[in-house]
Structure formats: C-alpha cells, structure tokens
C-alpha atoms as a PDB file:
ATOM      1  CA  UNK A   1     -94.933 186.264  36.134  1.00  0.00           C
ATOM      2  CA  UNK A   2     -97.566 188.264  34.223  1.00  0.00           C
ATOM      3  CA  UNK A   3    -100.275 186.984  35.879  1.00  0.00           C
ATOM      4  CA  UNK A   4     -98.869 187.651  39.206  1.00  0.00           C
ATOM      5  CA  UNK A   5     -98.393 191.239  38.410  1.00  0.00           C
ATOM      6  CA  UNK A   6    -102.137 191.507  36.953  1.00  0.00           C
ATOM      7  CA  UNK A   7    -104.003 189.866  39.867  1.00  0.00           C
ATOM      8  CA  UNK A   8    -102.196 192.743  41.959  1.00  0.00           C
ATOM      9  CA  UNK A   9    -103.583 195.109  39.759  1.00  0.00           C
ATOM     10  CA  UNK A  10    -106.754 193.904  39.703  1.00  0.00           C
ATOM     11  CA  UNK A  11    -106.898 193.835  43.659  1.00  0.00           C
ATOM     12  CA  UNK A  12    -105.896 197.478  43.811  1.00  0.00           C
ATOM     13  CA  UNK A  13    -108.613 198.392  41.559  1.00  0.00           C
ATOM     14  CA  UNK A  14    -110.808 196.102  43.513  1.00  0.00           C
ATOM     15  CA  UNK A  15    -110.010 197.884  46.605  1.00  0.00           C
ATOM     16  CA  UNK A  16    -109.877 201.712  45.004  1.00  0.00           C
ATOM     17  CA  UNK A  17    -113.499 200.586  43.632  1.00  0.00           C
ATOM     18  CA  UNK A  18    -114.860 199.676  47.440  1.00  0.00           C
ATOM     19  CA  UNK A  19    -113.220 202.967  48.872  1.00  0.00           C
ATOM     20  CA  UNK A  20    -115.101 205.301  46.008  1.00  0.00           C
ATOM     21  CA  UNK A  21    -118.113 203.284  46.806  1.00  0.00           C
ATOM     22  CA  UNK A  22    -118.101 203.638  50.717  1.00  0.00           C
ATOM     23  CA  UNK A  23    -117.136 207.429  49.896  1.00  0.00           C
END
C-alpha cells in the first residue's frame, strides 16, 4: 500500500504548506 502511504505524505505537506503560508 504505497500509494496509501504517499497520499498521506502528500497531505502533510499539503497542510505544512497552508500553515507556512497563513504564517
């Protein structure tokens, strides 16, 4: 489940993006 794994990544670095952003 690779792809599982990724997409989580991706979302956390989607999120940590939108926080530096905001900040």
């Amino acid at each position: 489940m690779w792809y599982y794994r990724s997409l989580i990544l991706t979302h956390l670095w989607g999120c940590r993006l939108i926080l530096s952003h905001k900040n």
